[in-house]
Structures are given as structure tokens and as C-alpha cells.
Protein backbone atom coordinates (compact mmCIF):
# COMPACT_ATOMS: atom_id res chain seq x y z
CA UNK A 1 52.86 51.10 -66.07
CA UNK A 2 56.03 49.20 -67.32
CA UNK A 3 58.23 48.14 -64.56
CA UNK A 4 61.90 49.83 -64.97
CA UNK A 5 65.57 48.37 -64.02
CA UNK A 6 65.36 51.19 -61.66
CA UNK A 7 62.26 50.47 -60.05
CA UNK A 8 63.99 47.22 -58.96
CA UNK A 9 67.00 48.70 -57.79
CA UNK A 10 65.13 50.79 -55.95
CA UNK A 11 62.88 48.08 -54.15
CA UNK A 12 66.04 45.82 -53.67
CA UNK A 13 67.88 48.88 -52.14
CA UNK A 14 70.36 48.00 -54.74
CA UNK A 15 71.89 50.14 -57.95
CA UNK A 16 70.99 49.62 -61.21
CA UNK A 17 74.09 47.98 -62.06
CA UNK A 18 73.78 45.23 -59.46
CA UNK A 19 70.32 44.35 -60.44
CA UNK A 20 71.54 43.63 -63.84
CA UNK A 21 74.87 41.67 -62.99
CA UNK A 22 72.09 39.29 -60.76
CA UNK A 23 69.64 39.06 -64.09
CA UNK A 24 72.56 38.39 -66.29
CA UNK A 25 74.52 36.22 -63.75
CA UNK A 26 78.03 37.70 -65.26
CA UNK A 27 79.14 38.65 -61.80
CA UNK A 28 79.63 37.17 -58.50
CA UNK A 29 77.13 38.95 -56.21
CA UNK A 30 76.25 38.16 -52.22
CA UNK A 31 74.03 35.89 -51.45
CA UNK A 32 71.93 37.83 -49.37
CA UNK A 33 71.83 40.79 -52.17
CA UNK A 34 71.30 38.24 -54.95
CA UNK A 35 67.90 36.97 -52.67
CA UNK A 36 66.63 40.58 -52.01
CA UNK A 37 67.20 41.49 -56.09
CA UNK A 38 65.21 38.13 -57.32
CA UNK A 39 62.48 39.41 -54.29
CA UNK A 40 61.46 42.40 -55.76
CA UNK A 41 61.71 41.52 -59.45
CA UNK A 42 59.35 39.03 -58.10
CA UNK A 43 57.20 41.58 -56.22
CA UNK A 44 57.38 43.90 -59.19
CA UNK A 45 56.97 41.49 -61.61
CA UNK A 46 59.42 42.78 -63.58
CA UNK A 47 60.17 41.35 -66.87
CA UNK A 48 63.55 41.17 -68.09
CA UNK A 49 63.94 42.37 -72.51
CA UNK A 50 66.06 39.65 -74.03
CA UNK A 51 68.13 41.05 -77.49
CA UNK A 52 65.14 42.05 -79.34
CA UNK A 53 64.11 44.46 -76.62
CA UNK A 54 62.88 46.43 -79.31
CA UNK A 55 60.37 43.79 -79.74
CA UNK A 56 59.33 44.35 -76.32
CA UNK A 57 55.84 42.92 -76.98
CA UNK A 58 56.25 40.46 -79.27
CA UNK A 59 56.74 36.39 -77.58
CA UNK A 60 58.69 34.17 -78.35
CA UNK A 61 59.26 30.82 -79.76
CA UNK A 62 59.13 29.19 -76.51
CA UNK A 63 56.20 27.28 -74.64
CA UNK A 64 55.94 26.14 -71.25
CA UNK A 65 54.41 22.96 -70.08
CA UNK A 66 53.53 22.71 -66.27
CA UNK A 67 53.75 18.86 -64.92
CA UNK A 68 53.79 17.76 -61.59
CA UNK A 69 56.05 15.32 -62.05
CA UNK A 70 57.27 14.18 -65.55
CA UNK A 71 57.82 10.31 -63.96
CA UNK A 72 54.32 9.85 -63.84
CA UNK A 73 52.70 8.56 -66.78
CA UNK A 74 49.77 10.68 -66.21
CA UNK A 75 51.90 13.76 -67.02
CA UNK A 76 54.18 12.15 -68.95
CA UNK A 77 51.70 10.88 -71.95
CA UNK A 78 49.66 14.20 -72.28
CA UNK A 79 53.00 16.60 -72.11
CA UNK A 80 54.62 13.97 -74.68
CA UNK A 81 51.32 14.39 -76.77
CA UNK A 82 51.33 18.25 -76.43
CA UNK A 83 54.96 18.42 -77.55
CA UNK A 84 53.91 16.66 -80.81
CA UNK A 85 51.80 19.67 -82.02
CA UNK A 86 54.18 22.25 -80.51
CA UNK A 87 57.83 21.22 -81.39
CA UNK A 88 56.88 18.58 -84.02
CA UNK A 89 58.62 17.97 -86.82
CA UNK A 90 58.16 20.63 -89.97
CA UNK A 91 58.28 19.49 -93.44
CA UNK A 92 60.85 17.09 -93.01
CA UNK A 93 63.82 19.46 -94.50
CA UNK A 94 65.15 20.07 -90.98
CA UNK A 95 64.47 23.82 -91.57
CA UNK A 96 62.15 25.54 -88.73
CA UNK A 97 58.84 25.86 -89.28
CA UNK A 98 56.29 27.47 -87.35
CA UNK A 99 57.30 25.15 -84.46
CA UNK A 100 58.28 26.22 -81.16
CA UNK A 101 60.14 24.95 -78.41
CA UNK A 102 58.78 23.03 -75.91
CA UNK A 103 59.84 23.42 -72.19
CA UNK A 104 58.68 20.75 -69.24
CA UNK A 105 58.94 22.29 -66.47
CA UNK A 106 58.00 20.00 -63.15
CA UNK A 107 56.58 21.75 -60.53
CA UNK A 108 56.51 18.67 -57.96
CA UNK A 109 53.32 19.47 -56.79
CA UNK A 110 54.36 22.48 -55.17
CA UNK A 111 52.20 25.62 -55.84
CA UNK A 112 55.27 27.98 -54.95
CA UNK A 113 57.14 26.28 -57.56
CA UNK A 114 53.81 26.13 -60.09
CA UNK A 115 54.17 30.03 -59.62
CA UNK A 116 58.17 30.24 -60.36
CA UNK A 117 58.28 28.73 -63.63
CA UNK A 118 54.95 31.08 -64.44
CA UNK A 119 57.18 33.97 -63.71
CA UNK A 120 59.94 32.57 -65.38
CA UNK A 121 57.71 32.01 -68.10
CA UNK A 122 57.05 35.55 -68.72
CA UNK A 123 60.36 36.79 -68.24
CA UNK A 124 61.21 34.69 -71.45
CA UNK A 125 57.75 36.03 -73.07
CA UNK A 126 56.96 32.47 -74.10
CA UNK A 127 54.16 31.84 -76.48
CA UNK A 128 52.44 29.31 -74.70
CA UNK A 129 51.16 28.00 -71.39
CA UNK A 130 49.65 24.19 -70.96
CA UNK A 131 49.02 23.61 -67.42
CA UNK A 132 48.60 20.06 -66.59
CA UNK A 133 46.55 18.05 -63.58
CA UNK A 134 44.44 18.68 -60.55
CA UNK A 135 44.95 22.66 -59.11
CA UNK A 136 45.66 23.18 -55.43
CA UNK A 137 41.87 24.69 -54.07
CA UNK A 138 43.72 27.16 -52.09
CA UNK A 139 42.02 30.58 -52.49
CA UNK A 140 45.68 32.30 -51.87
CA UNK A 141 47.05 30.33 -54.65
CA UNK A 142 44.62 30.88 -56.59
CA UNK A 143 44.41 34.45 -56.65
CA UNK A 144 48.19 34.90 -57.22
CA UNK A 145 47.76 32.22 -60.31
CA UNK A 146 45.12 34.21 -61.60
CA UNK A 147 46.81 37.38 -61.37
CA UNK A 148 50.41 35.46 -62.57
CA UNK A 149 48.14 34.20 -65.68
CA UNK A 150 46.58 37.97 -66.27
CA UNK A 151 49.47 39.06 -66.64
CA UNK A 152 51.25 36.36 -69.42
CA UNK A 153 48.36 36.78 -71.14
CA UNK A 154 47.95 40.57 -71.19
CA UNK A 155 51.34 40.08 -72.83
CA UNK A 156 50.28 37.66 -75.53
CA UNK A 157 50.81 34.74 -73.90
CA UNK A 158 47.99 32.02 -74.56
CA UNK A 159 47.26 29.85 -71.87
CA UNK A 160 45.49 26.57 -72.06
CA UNK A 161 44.71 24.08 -69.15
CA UNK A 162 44.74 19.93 -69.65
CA UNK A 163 42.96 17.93 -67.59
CA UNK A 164 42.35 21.13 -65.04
CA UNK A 165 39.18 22.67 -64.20
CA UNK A 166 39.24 26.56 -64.65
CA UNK A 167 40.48 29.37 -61.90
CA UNK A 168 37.29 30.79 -60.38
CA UNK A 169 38.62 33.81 -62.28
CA UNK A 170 39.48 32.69 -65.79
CA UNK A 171 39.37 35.32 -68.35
CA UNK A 172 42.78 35.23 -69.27
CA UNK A 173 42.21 30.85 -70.69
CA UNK A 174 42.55 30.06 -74.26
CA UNK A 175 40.73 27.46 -73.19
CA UNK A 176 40.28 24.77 -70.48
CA UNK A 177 39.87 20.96 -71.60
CA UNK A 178 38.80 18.82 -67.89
CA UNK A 179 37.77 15.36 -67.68
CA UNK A 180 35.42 14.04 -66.40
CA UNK A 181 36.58 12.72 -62.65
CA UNK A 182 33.37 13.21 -60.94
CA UNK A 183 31.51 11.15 -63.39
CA UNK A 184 34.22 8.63 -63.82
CA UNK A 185 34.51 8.02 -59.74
CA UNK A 186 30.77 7.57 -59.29
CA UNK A 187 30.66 5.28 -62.64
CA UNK A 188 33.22 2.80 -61.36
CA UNK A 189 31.72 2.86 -57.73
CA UNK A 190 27.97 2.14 -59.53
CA UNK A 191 30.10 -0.96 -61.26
CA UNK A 192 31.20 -2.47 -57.63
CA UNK A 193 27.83 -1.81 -56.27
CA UNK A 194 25.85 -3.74 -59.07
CA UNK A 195 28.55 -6.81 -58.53
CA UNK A 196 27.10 -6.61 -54.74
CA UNK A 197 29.81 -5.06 -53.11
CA UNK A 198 29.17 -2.48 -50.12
CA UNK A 199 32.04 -2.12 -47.87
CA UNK A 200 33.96 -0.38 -50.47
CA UNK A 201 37.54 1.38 -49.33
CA UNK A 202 39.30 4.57 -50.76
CA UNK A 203 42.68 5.24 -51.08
CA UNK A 204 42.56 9.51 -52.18
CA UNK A 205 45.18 11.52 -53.73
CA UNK A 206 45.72 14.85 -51.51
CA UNK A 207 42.84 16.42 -50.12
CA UNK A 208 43.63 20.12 -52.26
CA UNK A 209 43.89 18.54 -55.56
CA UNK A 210 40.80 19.43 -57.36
CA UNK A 211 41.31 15.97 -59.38
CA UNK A 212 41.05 14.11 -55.55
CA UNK A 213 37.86 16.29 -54.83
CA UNK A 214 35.88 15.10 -57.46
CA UNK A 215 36.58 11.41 -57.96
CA UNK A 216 36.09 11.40 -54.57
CA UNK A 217 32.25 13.28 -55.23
CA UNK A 218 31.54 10.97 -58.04
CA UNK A 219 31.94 7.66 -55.69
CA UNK A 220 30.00 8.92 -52.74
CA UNK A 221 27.44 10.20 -55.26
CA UNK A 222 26.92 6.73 -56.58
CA UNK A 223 27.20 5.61 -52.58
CA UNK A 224 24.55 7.70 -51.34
CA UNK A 225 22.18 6.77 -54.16
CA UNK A 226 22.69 3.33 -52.89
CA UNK A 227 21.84 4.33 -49.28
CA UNK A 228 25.70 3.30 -48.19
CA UNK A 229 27.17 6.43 -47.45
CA UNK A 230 26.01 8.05 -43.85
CA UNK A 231 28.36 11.28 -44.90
CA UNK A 232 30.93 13.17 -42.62
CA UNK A 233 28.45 13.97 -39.91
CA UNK A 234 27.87 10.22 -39.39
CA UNK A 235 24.71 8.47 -39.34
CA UNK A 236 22.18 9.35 -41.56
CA UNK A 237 22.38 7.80 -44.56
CA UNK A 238 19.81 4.61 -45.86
CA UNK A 239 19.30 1.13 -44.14
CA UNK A 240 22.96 -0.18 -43.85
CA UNK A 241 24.76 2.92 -44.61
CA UNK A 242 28.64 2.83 -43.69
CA UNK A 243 30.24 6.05 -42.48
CA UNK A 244 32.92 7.03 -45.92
CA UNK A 245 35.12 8.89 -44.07
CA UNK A 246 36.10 5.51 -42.05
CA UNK A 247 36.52 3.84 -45.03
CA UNK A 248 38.86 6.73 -46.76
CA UNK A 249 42.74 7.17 -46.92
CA UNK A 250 44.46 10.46 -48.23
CA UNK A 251 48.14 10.05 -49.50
CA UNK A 252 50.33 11.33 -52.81
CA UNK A 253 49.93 10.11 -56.19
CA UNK A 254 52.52 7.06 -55.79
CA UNK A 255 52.84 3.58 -55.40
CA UNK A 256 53.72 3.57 -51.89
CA UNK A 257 50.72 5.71 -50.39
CA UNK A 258 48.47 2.76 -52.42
CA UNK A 259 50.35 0.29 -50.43
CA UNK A 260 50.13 2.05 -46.94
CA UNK A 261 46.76 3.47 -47.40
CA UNK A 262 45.27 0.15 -47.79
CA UNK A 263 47.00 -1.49 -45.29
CA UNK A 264 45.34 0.95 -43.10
CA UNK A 265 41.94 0.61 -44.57
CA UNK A 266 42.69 -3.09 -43.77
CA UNK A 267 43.58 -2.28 -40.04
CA UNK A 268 40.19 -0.34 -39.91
CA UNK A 269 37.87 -2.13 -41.26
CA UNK A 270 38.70 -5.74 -42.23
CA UNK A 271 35.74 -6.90 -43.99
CA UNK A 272 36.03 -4.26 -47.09
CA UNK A 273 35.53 -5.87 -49.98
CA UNK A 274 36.76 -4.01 -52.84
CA UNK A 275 39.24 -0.81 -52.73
CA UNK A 276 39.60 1.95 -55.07
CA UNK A 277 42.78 3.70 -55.61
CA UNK A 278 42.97 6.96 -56.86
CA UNK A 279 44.99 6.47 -59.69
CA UNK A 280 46.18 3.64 -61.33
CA UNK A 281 49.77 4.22 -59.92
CA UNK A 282 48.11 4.02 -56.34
CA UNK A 283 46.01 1.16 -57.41
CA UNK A 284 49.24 -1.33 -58.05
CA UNK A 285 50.51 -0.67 -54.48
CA UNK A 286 47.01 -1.34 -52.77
CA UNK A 287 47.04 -4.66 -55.22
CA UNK A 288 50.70 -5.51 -53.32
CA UNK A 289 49.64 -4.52 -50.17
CA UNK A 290 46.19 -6.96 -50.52
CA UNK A 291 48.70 -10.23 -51.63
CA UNK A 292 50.83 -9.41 -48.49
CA UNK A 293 47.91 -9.83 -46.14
CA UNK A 294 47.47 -12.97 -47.91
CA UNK A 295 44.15 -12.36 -49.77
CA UNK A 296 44.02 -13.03 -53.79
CA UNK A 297 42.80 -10.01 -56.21
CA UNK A 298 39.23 -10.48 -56.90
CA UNK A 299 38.85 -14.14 -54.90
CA UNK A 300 39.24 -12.40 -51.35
CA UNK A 301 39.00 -8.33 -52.75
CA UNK A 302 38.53 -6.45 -55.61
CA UNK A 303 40.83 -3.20 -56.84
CA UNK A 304 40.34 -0.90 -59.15
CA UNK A 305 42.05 2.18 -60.31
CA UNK A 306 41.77 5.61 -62.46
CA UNK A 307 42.63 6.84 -65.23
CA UNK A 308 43.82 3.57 -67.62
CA UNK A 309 47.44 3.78 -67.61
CA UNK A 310 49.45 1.64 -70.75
CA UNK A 311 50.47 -0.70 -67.46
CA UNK A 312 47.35 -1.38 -66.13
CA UNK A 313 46.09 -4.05 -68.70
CA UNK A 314 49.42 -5.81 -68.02
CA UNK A 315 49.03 -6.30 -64.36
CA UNK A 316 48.04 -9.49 -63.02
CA UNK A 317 44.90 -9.59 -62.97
CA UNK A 318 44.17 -6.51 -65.27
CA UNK A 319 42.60 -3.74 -63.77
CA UNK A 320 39.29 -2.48 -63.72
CA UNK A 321 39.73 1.43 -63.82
CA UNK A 322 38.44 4.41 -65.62
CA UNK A 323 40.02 5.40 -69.06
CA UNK A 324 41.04 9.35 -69.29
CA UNK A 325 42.25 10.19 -73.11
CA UNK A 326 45.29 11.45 -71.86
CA UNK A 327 46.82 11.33 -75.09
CA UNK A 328 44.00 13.19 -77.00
CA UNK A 329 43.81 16.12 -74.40
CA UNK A 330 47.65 16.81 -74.54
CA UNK A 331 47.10 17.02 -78.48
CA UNK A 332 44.13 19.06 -78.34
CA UNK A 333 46.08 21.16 -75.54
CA UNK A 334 49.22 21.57 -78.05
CA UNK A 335 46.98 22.93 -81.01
CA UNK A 336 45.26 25.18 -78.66
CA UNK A 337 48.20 26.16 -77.54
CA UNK A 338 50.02 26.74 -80.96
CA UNK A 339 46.25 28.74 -82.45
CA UNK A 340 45.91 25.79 -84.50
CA UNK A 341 42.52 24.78 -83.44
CA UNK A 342 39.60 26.80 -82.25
CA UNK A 343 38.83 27.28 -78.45
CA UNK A 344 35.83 25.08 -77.29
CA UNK A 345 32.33 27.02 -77.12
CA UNK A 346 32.93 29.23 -73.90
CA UNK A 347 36.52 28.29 -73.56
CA UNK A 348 35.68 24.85 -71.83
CA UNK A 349 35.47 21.33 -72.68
CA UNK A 350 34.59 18.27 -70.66
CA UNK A 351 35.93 15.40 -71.65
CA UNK A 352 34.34 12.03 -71.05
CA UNK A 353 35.76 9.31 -69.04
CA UNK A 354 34.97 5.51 -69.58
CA UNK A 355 34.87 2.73 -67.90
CA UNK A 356 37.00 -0.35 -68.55
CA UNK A 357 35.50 -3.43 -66.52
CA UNK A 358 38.73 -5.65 -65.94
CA UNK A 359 39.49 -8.98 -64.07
CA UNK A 360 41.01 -6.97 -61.00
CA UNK A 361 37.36 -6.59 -59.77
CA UNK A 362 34.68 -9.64 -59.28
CA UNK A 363 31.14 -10.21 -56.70
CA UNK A 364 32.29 -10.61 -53.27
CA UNK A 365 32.37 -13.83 -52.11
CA UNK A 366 29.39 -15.12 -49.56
């Protein structure tokens, strides 16, 4: 049933006429009323019919492009590559194609916000979704994004993920392109293993990223098939097994949780001998963090990283880490987005992440 101005007014205990100045923003309104309008257009999901209301159900040319922060070269290369098959150039005329317009819209990490530029999303009855990066594995957040999603596409929306695993409930994906984190994490922790390494620290991302859950997997995987991971309920593991969860750090996806992270894997266990970082991002702090204790990158301790960032061949030494095709995805993403390619087999597509062995990692010494 199709949600009316009046329903609105009548949820907001409002009239007609003041829902409509708050949509169209033409009129100074309270505060308080303005808050309890937006509230139950929210509730309602009510969409507002731009000029061609006529055209109720058609989209338009607009697509949306979920980041979690544009700064981060992570986001910044796949969006960027997505654009480039949504909003790229025509044939060279300057007339308009059959592009549309791409929209970035950075959530911050917040879920709340993740769900506001959905709704926004559909309000402007864009074309296109491309959510980007690790989903929060809250089951309340989940639900509402799979009931947000339902509804964009039960309005002709398509919706395509990038580098993010699919909602338990998923029916309403184009398609969902992941990588491969788990096997990634437990291929670079196999690499420090075979150089002889086995007090091996972890600097995470945040514990209800799905992207930190599964790199995080993938290297105790590779630890427990080595006998050196006893597992959160302490000892148990094989002959010399270290308990992980000492050995682990949880912070954001910056440069600064690398750096205090591994200064307290440092203060907890002073003989590790290698540290992973999350990301590559996180990896460069835990590399200045290492010099400031005085120990030389792979001499004293060996770093590594994720996901093979353009800067991480230019640090000093280069670093070992695990190559995502960002770039590729947000392409793929973009066509999928714009019905230019076909949706993978069963709407999902794993893509492979390899290894890049660098001078950042080395056999411990002794």
C-alpha cells in the first residue's frame, strides 16, 4: 500500500501542509516539528515524487555509492573505479549518454548513517546501489538493511555489494562480489610461519566488521594447523601453542590504532616476532610504532599488512601484504550496477586475494 502525504501528517500529528513545507524546505518550521515530520517519513518510509510524479515508478539517473570513508584508499580506489562505468564519459561529444550520476555518500562507519543515505536513496529513486567494505554483524542492523534494500529494489533499484559478503537475507542483490579475506589472512600467516616465526601479533580492525572477522579466521586457521594457537578458552592447542587472544589488538581502520595497538602488543608480550596489521593503513603505524621502540623492520620484527595499497611498495622497507583487486571489483561493481554485465552464477563472486612477499617481513633472528 503506497504511503500518502497524509499518512505522514497523520503520524507526525502534523497537517498536510507542514509535512510538505519540511520535504521541500521552503519554509521555516520548528525544530522539534521538523524532527517528528522526518520521524515518521522515516517510520513510514515514505517516498517523496520529484516533478515526474507521474513517473512514479520509473528511477532515476542517479546512483549511490556507500563508503566508509572516502580518505581511505581502500574506498577511495574501488568507488573511483565504479564511477568510471557509471558516470564515464559518453562518446566524447559532451552530450549524455546512458550515463548516470554518481553520488559518494560516506557513511563513517556508522550503520545509522549506512541506513540514512539508503533512505535518502530511495526518496530520489536512484538507479543504483554499490555498497562498499566489511558490514556491521549486528542482527538489528541487519534486518533493517535488508528490509531498507527490499524495498529500493522492489522499486527498481539494483543493488550490488563490493568487497561485502551478502545479508543473511539477500534476495533483493544484483549481485555480491567479496574477496577473499579469510583465505588471504591465513595465506600471509602460513608465509611467517614457513620463515620460522611463532609469536606472531595482531593488530584487528573492529570486532563487527565482517572484513575483521575473517582475516582474523584465515590467520588462526593457518595458526592452529601449526599447533600455535590454544584458542579463546586457553590451553589446548599443539606442543607450544600461544594463547591468540593475548597476542590480538582491536582498533579502527587508521594509522594511529596500528601505532597504539602494537605498542600494546609490545607491552604484552615482548618477544613477538612479526605483527600483522589489518590493513595496510594500520600496518604503517605498527611499522612507526616498532622504530620508536628502537627495533629495525625485519632485523628485530617483521610487519605485514592487507590489502596492497599504491603506498605500500613505497614504504621503507616495502611491505609484505595481501593484494585485493580493488580496482577490478569497483569496475565490475559499476557495470553491475549500470546492467552492463551479467550477475555472477547465483548472484555471488569470490574474488581471490594474493600474496605479495615484500622486504617488510624476514626469519626471526636466533
Amino acid at each position: 500500500m503506497t504511503v500518502t502525504l497524509a499518512d505522514v501528517a497523520a503520524r507526525a500529528r502534523v497537517s498536510p501542509a507542514t509535512v510538505s513545507r519540511v520535504l521541500n524546505g521552503n519554509y521555516p518550521v520548528a525544530a522539534s516539528t521538523r524532527e517528528r515530520v522526518l520521524r515518521a517519513v522515516d517510520d513510514l518510509d515514505y517516498v517523496l515524487n520529484g516533478p515526474a510524479s507521474s513517473l512514479a515508478a520509473a528511477t532515476s539517473d542517479l546512483v549511490g555509492i556507500l563508503v566508509n570513508d572516502i580518505a581511505d584508499p581502500f574506498f577511495g580506489i574501488m568507488a573511483g573505479a565504479a564511477q568510471t562505468q557509471i558516470g564515464g564519459p559518453g562518446d566524447g561529444s559532451g552530450r549524455a549518454g546512458g550515463e548516470k550520476l554518481a553520488v559518494i555518500c560516506n557513511t563513517g562507519g556508522s550503520p545509522e548513517r549506512e541506513l540514512t543515505y539508503l533512505t535518502l536513496l530511495q526518496r530520489q529513486r536512484a538507479a543504483a546501489v554499490v555498497l562498499t567494505g566489511g558490514a556491521v554483524e549486528n542482527p538489528a542492523h541487519q534486518a533493517a538493511m535488508s528490509a531498507k534494500l527490499t524495498k529500493l529494489a522492489d522499486a527498481g533499484t539494483r543493488i550490488v555489494f563490493c568487497g561485502r559478503p551478502p545479508l543473511p537475507e539477500g534476495d533483493a542483490l544484483v549481485a555480491a562480489l567479496t574477496f577473499d579475506n579469510r583465505g588471504g589472512g591465513r595465506r600471509l600467516a602460513e608465509h611467517l610461519i614457513s620463515l620460522g616465526h611463532r609469536r606472531i601479533g595482531y593488530v584487528a580492525g573492529p570486532p563487527e566488521r565482517t572484513t575483521t572477522r575473517h582475516r582474523l579466521e584465515g590467520h588462526r586457521e593457518a595458526l592452529r594447523a601449526a599447533g600455535l594457537d590454544a584458542g579463546p578458552a586457553g590451553p589446548g592447542g599443539g606442543r607450544g601453542s600461544v594463547d591468540q587472544d593475548l597476542l590480538t589488538v582491536h582498533g579502527p581502520y587508521d594509522r594511529r590504532s596500528g601505532y597504539e595497538a602494537t605498542l600494546e602488543l609490545l607491552r604484552r608480550a615482548p618477544d613477538v616476532t612479526a605483527v600483522v596489521a589489518a590493513n595496510d593503513t594500520v600496518a604503517l603505524g605498527a611499522c612507526a610504532a616498532v622504530r620508536d621502540q628502537g627495533m629495525r623492520i625485519p632485523q628485530d620484527i617483521s610487519v605485514a599488512g592487507f590489502d596492497d595499497l599504491p603506498f605500500s611498495v613505497d614504504a621503507v622497507p616495502a611491505l609484505t601484504t595481501v593484494r585485493l583487486p580493488l580496482f577490478e571489483a569497483g569496475a565490475r561493481a559499476g557495470r553491475l550496477a549500470m546492467g552492463k554485465e551479467d550477475p555472477p552464477p547465483g548472484g555471488i563472486a569470490t574474488i581471490a586475494a594474493e600474496l605479495m612477499i615484500r622486504g617488510s617481513t624476514a626469519a626471526p633472528r636466533g
